[in-house]
PDB file of N, CA and C in Angstrom:
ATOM      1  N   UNK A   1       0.839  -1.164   0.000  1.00  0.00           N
ATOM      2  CA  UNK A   1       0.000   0.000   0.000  1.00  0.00           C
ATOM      3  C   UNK A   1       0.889   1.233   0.000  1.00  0.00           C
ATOM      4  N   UNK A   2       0.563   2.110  -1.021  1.00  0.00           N
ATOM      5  CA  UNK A   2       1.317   2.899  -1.092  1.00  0.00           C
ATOM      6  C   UNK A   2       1.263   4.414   0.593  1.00  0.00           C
ATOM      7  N   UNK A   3       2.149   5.246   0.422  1.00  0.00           N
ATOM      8  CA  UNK A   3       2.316   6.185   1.586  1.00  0.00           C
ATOM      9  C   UNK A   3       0.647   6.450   1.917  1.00  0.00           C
ATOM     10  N   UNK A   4       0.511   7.163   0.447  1.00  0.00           N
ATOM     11  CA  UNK A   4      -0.566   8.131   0.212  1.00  0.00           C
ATOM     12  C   UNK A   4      -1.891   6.930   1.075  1.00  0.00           C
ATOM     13  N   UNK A   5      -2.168   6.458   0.556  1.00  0.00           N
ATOM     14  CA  UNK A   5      -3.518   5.499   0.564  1.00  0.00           C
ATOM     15  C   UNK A   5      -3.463   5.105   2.358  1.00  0.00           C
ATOM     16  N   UNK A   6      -2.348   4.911   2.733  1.00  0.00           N
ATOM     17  CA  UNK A   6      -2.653   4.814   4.436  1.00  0.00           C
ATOM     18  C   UNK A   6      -2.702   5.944   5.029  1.00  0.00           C
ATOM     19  N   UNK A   7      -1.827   7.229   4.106  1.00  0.00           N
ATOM     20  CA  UNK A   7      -2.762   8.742   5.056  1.00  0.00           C
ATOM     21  C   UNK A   7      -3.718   8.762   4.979  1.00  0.00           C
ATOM     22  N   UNK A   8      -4.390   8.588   3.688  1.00  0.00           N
ATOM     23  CA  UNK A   8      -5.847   9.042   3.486  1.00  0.00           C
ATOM     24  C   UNK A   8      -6.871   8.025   4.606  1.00  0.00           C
ATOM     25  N   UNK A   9      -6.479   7.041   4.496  1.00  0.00           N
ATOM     26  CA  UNK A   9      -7.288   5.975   5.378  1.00  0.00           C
ATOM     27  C   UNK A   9      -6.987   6.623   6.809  1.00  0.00           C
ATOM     28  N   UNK A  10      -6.027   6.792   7.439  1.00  0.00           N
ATOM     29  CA  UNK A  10      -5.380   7.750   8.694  1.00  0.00           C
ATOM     30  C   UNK A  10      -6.896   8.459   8.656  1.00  0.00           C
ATOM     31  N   UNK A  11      -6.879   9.469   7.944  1.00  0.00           N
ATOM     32  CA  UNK A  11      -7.307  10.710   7.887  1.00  0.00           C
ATOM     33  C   UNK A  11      -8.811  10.203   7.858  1.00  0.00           C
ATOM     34  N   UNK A  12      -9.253   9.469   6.804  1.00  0.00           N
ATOM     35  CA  UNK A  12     -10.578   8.977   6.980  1.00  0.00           C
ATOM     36  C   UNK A  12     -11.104   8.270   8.327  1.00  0.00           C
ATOM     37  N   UNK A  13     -10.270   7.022   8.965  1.00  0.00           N
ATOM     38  CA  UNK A  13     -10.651   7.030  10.544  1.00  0.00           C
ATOM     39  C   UNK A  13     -10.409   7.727  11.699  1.00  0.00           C
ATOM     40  N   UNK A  14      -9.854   9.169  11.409  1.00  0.00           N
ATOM     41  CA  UNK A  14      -9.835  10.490  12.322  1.00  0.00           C
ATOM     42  C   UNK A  14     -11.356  10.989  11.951  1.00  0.00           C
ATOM     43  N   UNK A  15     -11.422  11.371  10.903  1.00  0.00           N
ATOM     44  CA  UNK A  15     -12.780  11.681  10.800  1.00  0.00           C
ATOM     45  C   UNK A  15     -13.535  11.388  11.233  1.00  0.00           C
ATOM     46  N   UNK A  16     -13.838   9.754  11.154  1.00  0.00           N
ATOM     47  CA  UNK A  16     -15.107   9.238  11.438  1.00  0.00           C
ATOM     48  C   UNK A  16     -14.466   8.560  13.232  1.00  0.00           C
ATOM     49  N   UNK A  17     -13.841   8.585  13.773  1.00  0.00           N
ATOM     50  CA  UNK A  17     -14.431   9.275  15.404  1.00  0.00           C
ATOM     51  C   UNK A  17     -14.430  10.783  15.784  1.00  0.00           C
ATOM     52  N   UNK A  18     -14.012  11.066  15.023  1.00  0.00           N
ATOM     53  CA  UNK A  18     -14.333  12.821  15.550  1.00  0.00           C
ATOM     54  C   UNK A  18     -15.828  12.736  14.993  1.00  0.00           C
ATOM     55  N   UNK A  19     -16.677  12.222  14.081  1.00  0.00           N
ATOM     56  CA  UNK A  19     -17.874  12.153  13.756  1.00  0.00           C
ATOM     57  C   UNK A  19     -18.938  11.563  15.033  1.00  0.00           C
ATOM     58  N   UNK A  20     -18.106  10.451  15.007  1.00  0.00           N
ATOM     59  CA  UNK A  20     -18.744   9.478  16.145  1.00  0.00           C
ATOM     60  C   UNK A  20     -18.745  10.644  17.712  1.00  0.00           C
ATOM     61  N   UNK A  21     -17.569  11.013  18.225  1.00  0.00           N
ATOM     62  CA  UNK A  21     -17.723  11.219  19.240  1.00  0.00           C
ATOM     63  C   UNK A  21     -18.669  12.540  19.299  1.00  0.00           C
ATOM     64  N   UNK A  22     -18.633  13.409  18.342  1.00  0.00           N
ATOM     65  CA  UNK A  22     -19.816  14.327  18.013  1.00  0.00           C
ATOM     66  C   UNK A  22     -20.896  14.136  18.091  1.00  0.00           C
ATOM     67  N   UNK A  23     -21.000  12.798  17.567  1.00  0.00           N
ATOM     68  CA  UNK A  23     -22.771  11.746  17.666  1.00  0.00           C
ATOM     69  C   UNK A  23     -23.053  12.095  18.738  1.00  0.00           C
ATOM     70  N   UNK A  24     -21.837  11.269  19.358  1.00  0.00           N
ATOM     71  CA  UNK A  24     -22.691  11.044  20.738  1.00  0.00           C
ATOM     72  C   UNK A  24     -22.647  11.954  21.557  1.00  0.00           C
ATOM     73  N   UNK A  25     -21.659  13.162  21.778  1.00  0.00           N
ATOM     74  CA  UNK A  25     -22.080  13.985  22.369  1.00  0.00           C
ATOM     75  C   UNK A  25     -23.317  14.433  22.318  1.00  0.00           C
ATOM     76  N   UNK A  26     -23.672  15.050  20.588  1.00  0.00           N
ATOM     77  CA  UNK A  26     -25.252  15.823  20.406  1.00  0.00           C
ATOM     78  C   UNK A  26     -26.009  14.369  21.005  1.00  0.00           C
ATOM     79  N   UNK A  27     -26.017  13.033  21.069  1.00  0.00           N
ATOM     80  CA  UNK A  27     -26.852  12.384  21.367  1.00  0.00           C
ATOM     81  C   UNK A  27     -27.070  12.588  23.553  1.00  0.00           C
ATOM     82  N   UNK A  28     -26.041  12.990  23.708  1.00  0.00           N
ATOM     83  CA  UNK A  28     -26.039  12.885  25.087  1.00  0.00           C
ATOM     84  C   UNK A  28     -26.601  14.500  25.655  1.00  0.00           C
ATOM     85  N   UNK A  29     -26.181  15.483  24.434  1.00  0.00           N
ATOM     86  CA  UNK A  29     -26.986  16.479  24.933  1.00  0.00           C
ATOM     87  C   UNK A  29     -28.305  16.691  24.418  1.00  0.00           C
ATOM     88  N   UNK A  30     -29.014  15.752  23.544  1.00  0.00           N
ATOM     89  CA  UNK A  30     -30.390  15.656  23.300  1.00  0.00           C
ATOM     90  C   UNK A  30     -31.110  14.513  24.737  1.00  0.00           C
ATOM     91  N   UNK A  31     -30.596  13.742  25.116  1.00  0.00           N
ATOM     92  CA  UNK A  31     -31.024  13.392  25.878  1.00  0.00           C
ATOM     93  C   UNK A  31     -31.053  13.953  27.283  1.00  0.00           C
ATOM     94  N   UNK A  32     -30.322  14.808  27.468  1.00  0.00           N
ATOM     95  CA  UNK A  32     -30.155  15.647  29.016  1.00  0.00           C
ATOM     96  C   UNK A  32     -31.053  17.080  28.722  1.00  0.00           C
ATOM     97  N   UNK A  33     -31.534  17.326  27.512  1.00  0.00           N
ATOM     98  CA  UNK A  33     -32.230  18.499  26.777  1.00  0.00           C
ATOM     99  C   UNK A  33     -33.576  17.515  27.624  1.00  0.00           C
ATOM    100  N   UNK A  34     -33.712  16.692  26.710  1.00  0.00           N
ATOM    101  CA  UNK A  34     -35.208  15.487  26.955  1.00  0.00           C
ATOM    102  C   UNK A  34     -35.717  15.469  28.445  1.00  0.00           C
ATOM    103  N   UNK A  35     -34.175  15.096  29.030  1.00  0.00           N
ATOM    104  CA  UNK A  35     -34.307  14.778  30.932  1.00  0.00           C
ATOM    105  C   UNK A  35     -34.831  16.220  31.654  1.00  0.00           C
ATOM    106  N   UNK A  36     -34.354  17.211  31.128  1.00  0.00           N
ATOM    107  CA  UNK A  36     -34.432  18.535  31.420  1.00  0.00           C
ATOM    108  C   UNK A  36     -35.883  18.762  31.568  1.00  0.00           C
ATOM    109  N   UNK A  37     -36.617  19.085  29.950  1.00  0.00           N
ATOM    110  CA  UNK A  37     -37.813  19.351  29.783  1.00  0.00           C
ATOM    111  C   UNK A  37     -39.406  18.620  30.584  1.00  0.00           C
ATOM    112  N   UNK A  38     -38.582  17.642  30.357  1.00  0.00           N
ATOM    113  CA  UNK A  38     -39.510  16.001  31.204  1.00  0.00           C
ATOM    114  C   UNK A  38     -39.940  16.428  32.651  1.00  0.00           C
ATOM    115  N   UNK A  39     -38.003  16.373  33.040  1.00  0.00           N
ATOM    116  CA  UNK A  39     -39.178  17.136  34.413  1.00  0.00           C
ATOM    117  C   UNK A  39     -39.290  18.420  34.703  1.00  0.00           C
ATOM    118  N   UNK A  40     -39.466  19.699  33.458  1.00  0.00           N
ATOM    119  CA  UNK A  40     -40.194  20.877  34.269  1.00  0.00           C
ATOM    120  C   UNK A  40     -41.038  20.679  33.967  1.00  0.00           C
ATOM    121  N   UNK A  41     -41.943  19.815  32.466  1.00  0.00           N
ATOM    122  CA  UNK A  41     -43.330  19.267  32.565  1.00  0.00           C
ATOM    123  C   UNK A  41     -43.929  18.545  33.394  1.00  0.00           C
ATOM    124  N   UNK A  42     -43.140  17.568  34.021  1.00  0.00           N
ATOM    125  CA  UNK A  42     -43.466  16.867  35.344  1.00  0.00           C
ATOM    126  C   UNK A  42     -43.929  18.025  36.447  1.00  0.00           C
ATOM    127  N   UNK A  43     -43.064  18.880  36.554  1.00  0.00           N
ATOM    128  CA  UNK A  43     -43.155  20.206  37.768  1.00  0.00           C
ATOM    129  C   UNK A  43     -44.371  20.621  37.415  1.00  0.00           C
ATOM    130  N   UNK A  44     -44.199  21.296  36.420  1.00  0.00           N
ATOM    131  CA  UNK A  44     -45.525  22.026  35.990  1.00  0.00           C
ATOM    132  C   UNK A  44     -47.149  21.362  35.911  1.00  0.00           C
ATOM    133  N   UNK A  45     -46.944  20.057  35.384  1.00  0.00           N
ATOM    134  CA  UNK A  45     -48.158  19.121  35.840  1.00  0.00           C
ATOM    135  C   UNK A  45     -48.498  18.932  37.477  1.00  0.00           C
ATOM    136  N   UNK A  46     -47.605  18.943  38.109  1.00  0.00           N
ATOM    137  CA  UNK A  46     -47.927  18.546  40.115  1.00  0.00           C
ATOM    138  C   UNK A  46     -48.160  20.069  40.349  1.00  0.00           C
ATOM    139  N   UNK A  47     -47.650  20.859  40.174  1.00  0.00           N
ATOM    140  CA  UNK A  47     -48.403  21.881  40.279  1.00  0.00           C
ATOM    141  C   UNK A  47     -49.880  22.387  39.716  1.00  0.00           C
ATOM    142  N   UNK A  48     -49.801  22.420  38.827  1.00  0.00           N
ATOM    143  CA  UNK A  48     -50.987  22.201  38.036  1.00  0.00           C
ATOM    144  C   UNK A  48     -52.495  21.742  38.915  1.00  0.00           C
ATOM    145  N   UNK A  49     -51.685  20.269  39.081  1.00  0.00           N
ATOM    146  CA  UNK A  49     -52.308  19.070  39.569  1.00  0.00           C
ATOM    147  C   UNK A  49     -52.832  19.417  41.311  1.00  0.00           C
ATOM    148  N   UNK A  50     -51.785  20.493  41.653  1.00  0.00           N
ATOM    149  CA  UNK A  50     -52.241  20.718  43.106  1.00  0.00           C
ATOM    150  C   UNK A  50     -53.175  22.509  43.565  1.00  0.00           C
ATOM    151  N   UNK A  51     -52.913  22.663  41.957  1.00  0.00           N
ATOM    152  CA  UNK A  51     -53.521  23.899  42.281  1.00  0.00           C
ATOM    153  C   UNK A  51     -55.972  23.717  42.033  1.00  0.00           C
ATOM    154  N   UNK A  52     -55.561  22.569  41.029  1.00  0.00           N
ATOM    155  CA  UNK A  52     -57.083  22.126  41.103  1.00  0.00           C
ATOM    156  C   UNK A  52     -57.197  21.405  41.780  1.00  0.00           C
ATOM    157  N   UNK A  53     -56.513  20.483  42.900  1.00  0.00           N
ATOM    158  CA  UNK A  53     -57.254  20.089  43.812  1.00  0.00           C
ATOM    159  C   UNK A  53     -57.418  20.589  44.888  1.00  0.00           C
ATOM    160  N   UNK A  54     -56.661  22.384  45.414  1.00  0.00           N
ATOM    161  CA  UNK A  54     -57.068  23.138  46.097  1.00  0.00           C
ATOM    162  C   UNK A  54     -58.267  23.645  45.938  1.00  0.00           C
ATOM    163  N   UNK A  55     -58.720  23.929  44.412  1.00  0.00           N
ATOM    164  CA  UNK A  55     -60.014  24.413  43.726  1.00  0.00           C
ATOM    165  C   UNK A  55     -60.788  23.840  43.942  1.00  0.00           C
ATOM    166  N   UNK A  56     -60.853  22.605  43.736  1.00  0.00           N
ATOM    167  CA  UNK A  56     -61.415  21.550  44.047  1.00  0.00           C
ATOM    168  C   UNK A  56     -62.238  21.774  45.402  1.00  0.00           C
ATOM    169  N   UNK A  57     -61.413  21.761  46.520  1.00  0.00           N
ATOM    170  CA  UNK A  57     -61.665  21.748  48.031  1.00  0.00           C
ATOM    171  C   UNK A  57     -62.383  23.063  48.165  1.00  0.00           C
ATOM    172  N   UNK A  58     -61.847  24.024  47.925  1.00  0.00           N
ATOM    173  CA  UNK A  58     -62.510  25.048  48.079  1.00  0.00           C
ATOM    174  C   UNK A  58     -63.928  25.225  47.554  1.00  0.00           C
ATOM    175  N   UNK A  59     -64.143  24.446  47.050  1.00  0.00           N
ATOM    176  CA  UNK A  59     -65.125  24.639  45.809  1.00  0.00           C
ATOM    177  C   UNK A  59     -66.492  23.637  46.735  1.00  0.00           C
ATOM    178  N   UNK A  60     -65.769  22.722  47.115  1.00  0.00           N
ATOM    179  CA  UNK A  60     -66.525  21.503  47.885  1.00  0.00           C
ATOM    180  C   UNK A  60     -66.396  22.373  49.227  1.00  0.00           C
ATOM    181  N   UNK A  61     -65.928  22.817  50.153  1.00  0.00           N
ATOM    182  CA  UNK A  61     -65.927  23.367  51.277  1.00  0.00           C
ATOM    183  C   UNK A  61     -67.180  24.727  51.289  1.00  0.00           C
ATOM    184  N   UNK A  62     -67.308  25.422  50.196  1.00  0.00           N
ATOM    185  CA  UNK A  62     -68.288  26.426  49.982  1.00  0.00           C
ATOM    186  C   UNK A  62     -69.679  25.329  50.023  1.00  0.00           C
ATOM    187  N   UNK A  63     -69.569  24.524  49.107  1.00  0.00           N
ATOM    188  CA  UNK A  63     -71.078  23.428  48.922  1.00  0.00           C
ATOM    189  C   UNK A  63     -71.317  22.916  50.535  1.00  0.00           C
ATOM    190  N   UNK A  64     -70.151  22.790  51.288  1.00  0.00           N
ATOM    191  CA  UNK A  64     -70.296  22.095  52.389  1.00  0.00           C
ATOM    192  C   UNK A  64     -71.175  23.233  53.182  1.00  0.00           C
ATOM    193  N   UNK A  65     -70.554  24.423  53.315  1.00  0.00           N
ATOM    194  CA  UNK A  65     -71.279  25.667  54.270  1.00  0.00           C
ATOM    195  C   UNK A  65     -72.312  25.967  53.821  1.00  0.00           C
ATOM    196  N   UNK A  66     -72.897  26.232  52.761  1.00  0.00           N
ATOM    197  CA  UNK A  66     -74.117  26.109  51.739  1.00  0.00           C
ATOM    198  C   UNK A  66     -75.054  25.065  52.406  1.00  0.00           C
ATOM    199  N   UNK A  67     -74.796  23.647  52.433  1.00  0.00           N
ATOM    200  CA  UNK A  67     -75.498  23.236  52.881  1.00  0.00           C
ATOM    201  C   UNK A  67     -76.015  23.039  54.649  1.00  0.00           C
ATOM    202  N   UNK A  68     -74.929  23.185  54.836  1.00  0.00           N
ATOM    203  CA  UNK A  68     -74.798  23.792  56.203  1.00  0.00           C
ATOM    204  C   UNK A  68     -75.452  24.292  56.926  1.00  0.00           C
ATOM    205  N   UNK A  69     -75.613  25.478  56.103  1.00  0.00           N
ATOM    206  CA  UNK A  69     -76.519  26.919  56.387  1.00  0.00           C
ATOM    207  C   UNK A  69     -77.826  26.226  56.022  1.00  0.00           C
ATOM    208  N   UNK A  70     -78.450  25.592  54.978  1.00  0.00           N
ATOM    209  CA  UNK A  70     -79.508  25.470  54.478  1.00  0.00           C
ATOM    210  C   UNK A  70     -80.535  24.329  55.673  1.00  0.00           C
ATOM    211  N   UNK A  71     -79.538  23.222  56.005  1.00  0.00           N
ATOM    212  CA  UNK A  71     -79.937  22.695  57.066  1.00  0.00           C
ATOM    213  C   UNK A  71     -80.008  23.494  58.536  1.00  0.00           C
ATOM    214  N   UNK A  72     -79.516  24.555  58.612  1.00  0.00           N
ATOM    215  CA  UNK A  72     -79.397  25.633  60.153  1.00  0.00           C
ATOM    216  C   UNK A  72     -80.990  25.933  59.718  1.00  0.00           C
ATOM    217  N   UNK A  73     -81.348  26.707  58.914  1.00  0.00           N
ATOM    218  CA  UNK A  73     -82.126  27.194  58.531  1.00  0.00           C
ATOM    219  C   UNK A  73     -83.545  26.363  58.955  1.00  0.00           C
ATOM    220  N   UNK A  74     -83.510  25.048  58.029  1.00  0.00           N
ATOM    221  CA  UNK A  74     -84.549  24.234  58.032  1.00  0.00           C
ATOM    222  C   UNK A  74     -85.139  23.890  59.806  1.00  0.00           C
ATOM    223  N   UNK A  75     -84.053  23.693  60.251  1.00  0.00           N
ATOM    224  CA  UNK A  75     -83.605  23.468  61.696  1.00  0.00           C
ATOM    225  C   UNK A  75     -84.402  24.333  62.513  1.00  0.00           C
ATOM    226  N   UNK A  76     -83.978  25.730  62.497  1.00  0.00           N
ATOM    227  CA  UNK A  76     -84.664  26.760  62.952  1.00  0.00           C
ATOM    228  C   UNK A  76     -86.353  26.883  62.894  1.00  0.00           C
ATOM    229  N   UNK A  77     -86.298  27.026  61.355  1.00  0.00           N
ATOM    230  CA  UNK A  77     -87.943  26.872  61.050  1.00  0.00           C
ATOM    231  C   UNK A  77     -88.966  25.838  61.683  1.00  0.00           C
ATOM    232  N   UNK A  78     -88.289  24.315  61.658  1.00  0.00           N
ATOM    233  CA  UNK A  78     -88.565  23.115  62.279  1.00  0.00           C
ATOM    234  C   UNK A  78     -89.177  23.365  63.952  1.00  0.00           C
ATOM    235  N   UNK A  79     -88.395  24.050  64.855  1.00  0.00           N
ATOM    236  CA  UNK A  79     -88.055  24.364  65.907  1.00  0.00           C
ATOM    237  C   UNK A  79     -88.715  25.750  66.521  1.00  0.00           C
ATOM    238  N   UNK A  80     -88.794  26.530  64.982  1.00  0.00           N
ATOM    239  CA  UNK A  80     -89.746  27.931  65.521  1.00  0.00           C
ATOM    240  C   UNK A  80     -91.346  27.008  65.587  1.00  0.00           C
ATOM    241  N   UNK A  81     -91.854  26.428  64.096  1.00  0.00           N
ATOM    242  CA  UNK A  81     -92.781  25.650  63.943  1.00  0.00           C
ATOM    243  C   UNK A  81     -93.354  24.370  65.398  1.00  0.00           C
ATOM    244  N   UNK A  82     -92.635  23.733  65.881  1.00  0.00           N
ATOM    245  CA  UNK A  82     -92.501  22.788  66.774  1.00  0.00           C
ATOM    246  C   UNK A  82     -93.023  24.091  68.052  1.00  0.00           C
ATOM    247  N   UNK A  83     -92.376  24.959  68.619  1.00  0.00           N
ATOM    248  CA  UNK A  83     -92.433  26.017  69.834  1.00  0.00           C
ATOM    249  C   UNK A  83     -94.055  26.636  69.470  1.00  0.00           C
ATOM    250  N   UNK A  84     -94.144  26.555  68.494  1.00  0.00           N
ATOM    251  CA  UNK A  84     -95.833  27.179  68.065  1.00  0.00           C
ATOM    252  C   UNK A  84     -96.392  26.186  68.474  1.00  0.00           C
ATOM    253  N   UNK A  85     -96.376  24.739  67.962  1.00  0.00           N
ATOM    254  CA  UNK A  85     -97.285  24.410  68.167  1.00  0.00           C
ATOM    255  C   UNK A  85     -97.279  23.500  69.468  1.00  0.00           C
ATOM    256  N   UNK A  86     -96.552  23.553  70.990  1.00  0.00           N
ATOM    257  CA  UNK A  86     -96.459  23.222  71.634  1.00  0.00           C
ATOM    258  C   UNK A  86     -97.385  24.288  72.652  1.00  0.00           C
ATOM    259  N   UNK A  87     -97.154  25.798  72.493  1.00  0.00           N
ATOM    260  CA  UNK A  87     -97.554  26.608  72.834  1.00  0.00           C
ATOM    261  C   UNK A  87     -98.650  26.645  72.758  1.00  0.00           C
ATOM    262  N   UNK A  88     -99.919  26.364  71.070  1.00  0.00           N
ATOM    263  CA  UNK A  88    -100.856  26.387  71.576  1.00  0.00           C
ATOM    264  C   UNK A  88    -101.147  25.117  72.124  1.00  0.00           C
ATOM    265  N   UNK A  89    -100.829  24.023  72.087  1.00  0.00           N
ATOM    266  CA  UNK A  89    -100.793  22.952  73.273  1.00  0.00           C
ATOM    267  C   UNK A  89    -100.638  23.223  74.960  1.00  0.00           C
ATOM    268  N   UNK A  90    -100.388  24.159  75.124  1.00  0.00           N
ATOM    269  CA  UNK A  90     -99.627  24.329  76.233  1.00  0.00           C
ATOM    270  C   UNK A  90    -101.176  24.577  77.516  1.00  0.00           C
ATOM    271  N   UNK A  91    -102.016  25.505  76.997  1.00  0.00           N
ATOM    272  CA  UNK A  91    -103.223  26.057  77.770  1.00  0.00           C
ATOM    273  C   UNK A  91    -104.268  24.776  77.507  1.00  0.00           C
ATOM    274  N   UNK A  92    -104.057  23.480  77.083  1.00  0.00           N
ATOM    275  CA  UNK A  92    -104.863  22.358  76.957  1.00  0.00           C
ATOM    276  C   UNK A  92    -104.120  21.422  77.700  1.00  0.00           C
ATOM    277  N   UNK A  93    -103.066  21.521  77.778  1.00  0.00           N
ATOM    278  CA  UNK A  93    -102.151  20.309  78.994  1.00  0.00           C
ATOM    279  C   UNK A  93    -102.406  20.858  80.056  1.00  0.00           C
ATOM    280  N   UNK A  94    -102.244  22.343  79.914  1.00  0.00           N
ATOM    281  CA  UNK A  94    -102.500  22.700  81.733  1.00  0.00           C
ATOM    282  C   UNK A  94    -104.235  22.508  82.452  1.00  0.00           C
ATOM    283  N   UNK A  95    -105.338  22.603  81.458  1.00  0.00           N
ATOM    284  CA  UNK A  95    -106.352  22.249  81.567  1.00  0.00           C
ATOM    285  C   UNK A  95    -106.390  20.874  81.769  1.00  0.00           C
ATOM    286  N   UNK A  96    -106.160  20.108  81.441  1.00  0.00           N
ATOM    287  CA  UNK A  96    -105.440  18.739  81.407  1.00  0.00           C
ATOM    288  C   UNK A  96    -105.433  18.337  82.763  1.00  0.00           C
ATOM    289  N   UNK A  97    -104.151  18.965  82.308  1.00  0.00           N
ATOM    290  CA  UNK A  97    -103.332  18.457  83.800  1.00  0.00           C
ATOM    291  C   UNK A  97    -104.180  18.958  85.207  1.00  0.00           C
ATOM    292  N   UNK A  98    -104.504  20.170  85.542  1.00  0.00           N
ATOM    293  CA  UNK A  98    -105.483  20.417  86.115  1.00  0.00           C
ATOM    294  C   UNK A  98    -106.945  19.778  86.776  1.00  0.00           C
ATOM    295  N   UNK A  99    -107.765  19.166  85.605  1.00  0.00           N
ATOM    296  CA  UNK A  99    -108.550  18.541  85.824  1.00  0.00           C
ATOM    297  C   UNK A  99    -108.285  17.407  86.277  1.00  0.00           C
ATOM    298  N   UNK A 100    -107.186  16.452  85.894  1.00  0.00           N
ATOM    299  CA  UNK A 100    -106.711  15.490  86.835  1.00  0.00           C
ATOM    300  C   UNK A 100    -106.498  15.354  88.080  1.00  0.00           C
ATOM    301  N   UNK A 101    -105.738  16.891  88.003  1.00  0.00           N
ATOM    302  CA  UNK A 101    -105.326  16.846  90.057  1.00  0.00           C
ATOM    303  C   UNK A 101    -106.742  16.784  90.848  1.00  0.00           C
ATOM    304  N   UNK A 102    -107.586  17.651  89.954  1.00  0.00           N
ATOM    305  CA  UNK A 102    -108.825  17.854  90.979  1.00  0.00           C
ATOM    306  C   UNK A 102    -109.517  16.822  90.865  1.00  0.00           C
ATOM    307  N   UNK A 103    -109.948  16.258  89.732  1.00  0.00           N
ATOM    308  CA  UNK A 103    -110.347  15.064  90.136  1.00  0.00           C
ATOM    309  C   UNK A 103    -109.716  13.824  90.647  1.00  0.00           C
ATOM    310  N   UNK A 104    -108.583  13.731  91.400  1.00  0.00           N
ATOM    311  CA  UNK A 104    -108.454  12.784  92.326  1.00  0.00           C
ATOM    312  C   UNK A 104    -107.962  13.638  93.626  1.00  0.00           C
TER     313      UNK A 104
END
């Protein structure tokens, strides 16, 4: 083999690892690009993810006092209603009750 033909071959497998190790560098900085992005989408999803299930709660905690209130309410009415009608009960128990004592 002549001089020439083993420089060139020299020169051709310099190339092709300076190619190669280029590969793999851009391959190692596409993948740490990848690792990178992955998890600020990861970040950004748990956040995301924790900001509607604060919404969430809040959202259910209002329905909770809502109903809350709506049962206080019913409660009250129940209880004003119930005091009425014990009251006019009240001058018929004591007649009641009354006529019992005296008659024994």
């Amino acid at each position: 083999m002549s001089l020439e033909a083993i420089e060139k071959i020299t020169q051709v497998e310099a190339e092709n690892r300076e190619r190669k190790a280029a590969a793999e560098a851009e391959a190692q900085r596409i993948v740490a690009d990848a690792e990178r992005e992955g998890q600020a989408l990861l970040q950004r999803t748990r956040s995301s993810a924790a900001e509607s299930g604060k919404e969430l709660l809040r959202r259910a905690e209002e329905k909770a006092a809502e109903r809350a209130a709506e049962i206080d309410r019913a409660a009250q009415a129940e209880a004003a209603a119930l005091r009425e009608t014990a009251g006019q009960h009240l001058s018929e128990a004591a007649e009641f009750i009354v006529g019992r004592v005296v008659k024994h």
